[in-house]
C-alpha atoms as a PDB file:
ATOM      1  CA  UNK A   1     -11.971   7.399  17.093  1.00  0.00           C
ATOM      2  CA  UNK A   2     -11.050   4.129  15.786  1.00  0.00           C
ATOM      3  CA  UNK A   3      -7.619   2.956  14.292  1.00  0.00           C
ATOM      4  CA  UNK A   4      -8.294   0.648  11.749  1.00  0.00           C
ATOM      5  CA  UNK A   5      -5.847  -2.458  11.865  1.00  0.00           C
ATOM      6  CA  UNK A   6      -6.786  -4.176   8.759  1.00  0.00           C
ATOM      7  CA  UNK A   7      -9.118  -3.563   5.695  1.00  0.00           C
ATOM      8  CA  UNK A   8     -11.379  -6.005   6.259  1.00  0.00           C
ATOM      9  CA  UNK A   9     -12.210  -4.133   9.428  1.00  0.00           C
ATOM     10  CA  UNK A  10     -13.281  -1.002   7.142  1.00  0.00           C
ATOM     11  CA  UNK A  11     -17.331  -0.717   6.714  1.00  0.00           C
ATOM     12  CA  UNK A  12     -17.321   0.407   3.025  1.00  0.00           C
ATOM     13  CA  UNK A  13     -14.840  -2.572   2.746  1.00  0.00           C
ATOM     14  CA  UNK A  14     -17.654  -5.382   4.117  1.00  0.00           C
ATOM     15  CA  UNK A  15     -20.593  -3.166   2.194  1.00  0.00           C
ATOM     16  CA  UNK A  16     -18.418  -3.466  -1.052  1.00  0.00           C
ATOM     17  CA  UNK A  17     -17.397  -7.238   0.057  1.00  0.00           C
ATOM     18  CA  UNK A  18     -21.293  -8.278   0.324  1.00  0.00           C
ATOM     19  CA  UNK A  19     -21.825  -6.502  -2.945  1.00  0.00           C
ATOM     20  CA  UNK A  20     -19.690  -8.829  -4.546  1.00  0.00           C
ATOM     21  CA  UNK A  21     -20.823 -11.585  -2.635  1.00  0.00           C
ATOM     22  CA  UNK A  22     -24.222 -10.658  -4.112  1.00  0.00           C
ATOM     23  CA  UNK A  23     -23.364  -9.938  -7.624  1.00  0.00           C
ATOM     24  CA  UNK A  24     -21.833 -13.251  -7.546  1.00  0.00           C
ATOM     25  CA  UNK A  25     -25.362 -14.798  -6.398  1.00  0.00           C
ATOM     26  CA  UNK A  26     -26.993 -13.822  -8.820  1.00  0.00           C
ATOM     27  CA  UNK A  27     -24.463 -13.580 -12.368  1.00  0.00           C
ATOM     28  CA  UNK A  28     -23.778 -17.295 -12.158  1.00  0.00           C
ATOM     29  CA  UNK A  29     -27.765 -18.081 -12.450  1.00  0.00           C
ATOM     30  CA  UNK A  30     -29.645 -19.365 -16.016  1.00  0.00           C
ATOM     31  CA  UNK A  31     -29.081 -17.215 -18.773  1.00  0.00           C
ATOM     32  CA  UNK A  32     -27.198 -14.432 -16.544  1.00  0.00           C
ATOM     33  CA  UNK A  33     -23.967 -17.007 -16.050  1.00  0.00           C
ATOM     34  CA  UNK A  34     -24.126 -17.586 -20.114  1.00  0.00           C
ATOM     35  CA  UNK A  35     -23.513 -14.157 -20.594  1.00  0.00           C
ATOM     36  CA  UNK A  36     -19.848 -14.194 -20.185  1.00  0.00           C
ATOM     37  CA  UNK A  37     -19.182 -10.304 -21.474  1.00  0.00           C
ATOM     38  CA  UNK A  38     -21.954  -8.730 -19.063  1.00  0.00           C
ATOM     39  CA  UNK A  39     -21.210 -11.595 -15.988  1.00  0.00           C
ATOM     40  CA  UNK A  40     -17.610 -11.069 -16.285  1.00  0.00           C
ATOM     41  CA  UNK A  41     -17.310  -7.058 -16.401  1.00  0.00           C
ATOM     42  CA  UNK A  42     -20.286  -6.716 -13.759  1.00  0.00           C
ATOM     43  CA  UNK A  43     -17.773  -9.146 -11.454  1.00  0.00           C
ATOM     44  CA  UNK A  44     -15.093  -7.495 -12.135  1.00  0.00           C
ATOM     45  CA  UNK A  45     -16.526  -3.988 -11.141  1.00  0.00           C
ATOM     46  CA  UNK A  46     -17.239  -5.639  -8.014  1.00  0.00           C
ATOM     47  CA  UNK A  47     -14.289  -6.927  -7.142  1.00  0.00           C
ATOM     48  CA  UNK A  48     -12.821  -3.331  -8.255  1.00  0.00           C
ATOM     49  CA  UNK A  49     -15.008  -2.006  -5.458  1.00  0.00           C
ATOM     50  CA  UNK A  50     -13.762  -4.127  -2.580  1.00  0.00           C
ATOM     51  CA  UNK A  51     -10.310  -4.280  -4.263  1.00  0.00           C
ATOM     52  CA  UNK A  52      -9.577  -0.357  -4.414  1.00  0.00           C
ATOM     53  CA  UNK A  53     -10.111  -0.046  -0.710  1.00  0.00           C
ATOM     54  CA  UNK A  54      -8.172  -2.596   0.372  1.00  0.00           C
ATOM     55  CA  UNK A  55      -5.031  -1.460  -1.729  1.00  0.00           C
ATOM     56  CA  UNK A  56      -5.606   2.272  -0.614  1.00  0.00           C
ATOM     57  CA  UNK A  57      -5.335   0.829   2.684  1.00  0.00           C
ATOM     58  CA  UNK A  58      -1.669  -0.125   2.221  1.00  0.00           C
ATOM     59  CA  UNK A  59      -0.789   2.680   0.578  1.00  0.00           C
ATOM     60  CA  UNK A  60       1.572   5.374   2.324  1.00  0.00           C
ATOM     61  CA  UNK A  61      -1.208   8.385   2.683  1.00  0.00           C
ATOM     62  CA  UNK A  62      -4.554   9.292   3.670  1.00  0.00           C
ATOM     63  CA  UNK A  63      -4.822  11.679  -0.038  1.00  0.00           C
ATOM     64  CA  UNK A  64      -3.727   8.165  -1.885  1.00  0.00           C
ATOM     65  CA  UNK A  65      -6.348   6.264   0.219  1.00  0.00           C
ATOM     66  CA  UNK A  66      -8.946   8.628  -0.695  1.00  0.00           C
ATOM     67  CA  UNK A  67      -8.312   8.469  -4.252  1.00  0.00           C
ATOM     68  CA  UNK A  68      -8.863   4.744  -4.092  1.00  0.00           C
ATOM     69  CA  UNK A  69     -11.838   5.222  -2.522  1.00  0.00           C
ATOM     70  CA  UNK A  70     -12.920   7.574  -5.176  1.00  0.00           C
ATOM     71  CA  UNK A  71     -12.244   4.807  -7.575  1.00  0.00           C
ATOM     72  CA  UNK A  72     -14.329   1.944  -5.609  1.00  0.00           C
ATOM     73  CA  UNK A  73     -17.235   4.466  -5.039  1.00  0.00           C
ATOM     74  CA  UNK A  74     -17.211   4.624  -9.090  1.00  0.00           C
ATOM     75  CA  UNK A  75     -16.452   0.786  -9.356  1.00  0.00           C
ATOM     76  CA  UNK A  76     -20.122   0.341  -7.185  1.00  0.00           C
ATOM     77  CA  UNK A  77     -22.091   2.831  -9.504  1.00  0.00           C
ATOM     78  CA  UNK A  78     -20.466   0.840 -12.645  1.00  0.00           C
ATOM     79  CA  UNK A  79     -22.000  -2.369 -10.925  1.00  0.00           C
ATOM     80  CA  UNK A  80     -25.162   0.186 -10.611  1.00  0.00           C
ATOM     81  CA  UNK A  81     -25.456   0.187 -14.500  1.00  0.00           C
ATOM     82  CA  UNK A  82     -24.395  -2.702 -14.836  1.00  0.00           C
ATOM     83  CA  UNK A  83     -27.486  -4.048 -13.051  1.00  0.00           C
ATOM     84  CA  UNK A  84     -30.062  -2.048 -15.606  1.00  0.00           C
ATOM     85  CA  UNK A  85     -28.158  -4.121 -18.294  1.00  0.00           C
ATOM     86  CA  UNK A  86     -28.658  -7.505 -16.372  1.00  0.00           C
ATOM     87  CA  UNK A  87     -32.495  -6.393 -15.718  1.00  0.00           C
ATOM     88  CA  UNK A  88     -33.366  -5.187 -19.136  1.00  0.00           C
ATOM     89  CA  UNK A  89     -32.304  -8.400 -20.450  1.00  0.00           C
ATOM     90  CA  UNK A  90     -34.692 -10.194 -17.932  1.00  0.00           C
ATOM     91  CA  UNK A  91     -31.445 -11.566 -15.878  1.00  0.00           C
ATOM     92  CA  UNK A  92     -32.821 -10.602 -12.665  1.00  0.00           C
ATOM     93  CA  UNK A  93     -36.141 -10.257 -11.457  1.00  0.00           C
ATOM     94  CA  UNK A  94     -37.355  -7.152  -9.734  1.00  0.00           C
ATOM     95  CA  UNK A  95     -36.429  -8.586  -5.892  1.00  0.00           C
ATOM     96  CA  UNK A  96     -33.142  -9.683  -7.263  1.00  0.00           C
ATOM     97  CA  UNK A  97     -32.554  -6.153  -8.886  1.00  0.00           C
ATOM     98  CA  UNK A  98     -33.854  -4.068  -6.101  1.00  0.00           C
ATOM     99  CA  UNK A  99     -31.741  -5.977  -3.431  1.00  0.00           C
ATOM    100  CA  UNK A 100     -28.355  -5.561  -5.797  1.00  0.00           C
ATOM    101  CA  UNK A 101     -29.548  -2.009  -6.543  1.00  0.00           C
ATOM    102  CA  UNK A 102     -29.712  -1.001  -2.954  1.00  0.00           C
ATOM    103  CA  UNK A 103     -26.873  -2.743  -1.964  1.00  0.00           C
ATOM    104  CA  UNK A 104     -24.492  -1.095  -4.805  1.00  0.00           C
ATOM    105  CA  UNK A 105     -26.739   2.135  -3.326  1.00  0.00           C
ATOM    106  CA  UNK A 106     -25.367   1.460  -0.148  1.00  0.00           C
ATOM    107  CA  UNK A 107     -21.717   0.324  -0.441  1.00  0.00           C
ATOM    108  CA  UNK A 108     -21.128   3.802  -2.667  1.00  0.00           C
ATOM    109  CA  UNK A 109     -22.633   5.741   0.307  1.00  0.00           C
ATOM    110  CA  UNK A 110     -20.561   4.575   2.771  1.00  0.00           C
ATOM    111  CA  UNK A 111     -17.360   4.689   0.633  1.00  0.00           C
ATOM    112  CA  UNK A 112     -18.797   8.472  -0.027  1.00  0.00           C
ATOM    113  CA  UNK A 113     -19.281   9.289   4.257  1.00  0.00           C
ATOM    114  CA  UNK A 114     -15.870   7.308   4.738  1.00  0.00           C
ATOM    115  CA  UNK A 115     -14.407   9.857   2.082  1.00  0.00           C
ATOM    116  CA  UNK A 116     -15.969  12.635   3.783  1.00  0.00           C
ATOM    117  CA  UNK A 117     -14.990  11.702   7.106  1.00  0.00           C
ATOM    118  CA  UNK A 118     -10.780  11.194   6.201  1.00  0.00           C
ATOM    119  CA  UNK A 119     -11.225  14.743   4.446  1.00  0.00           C
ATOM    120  CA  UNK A 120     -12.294  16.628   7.429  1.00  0.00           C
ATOM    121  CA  UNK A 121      -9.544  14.829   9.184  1.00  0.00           C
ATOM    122  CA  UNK A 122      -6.970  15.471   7.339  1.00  0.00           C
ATOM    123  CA  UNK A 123      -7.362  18.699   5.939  1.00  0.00           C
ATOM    124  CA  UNK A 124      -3.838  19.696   3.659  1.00  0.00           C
ATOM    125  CA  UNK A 125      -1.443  21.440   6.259  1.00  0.00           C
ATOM    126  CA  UNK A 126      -0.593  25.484   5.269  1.00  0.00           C
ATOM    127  CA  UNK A 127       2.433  24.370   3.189  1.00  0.00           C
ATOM    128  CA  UNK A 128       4.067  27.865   4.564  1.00  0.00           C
ATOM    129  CA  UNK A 129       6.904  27.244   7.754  1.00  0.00           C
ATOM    130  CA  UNK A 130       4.872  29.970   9.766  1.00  0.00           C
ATOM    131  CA  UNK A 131       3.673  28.807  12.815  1.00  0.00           C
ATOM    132  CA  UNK A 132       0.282  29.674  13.584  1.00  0.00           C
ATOM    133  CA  UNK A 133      -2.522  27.716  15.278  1.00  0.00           C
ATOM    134  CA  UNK A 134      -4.864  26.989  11.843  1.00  0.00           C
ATOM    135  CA  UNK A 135      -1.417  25.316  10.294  1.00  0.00           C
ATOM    136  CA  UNK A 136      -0.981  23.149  13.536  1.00  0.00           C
ATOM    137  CA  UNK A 137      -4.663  22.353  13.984  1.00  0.00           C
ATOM    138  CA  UNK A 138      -4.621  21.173  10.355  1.00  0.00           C
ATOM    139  CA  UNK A 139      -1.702  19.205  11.046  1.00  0.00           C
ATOM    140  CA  UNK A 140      -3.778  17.766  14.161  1.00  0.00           C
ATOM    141  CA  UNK A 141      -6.273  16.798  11.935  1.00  0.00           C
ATOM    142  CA  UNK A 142      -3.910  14.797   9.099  1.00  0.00           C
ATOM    143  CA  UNK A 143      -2.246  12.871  11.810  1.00  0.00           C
ATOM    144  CA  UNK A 144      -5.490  12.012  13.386  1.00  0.00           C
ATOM    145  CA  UNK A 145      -6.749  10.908   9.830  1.00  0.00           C
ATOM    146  CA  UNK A 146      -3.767   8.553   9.184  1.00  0.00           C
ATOM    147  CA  UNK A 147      -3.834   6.933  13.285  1.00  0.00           C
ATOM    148  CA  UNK A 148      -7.442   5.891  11.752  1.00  0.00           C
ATOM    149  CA  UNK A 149      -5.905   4.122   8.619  1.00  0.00           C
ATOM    150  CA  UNK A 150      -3.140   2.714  10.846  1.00  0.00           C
ATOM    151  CA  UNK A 151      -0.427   4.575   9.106  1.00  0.00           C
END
């Protein structure tokens, strides 16, 4: 299992990070980049994305990083909608919109396996002082999770 060191070493981080690179692309194009209200909030969902899991990387906790990541998975299905806007008003042409689409697609799935994956590593320890092998196994498991985030 890997320890992660930094962020940027994350794969939903560089999925969310190309997103943005991406969204970027294409909002500062013709009549896409002269609409400031749609260019600005699809940008700033993006940024969200990429932004979330690199703060719930410094944060204390494995439960705290999750819930970051819960908030960048929804940042990349904002930029999702988002995208319907920018197509419906003939911003992007279908290429442009199914290469943002499945890259929003993809970002939000990894976040999604990443979330998966800390969950079943760090399932909540029996909050009881018994000792009994589930309790310590779960306790395994937490630790393991927060080696991986470098915690």
């Amino acid at each position: 299992m890997a320890t992660f060191k930094s962020f940027d070493e994350i794969e939903a981080w560089q999925q969310a990070r190309e997103l943005t690179r991406f969204v970027y692309a294409a909002s500062g194009r013709g009549a896409f980049g002269r609409d400031f209200g749609l260019r600005d909030q699809i940008r700033r969902a993006a940024v969200s994305a990429l932004s979330n899991i690199a703060e719930g990387f410094g944060r204390g906790g494995v439960r705290e990083f999750i819930q970051f990541l819960r908030v960048a998975r929804g940042s990349t299905s904002e930029v999702g909608a988002q995208l319907y806007v920018a197509f419906d008003q003939g911003y992007l042409t279908d290429e442009e919109f199914r290469q943002l689409q499945g890259q929003a697609t993809r970002a939000g799935s990894v976040i999604s396996g990443f979330i998966r994956y800390l969950q079943s590593a760090s399932l909540r320890a029996n909050p009881s002082n018994q000792r009994n092998p589930m309790n310590e196994e779960r306790i395994r498991r937490t630790n393991e999770a927060e080696k991986v985030c470098g915690k």
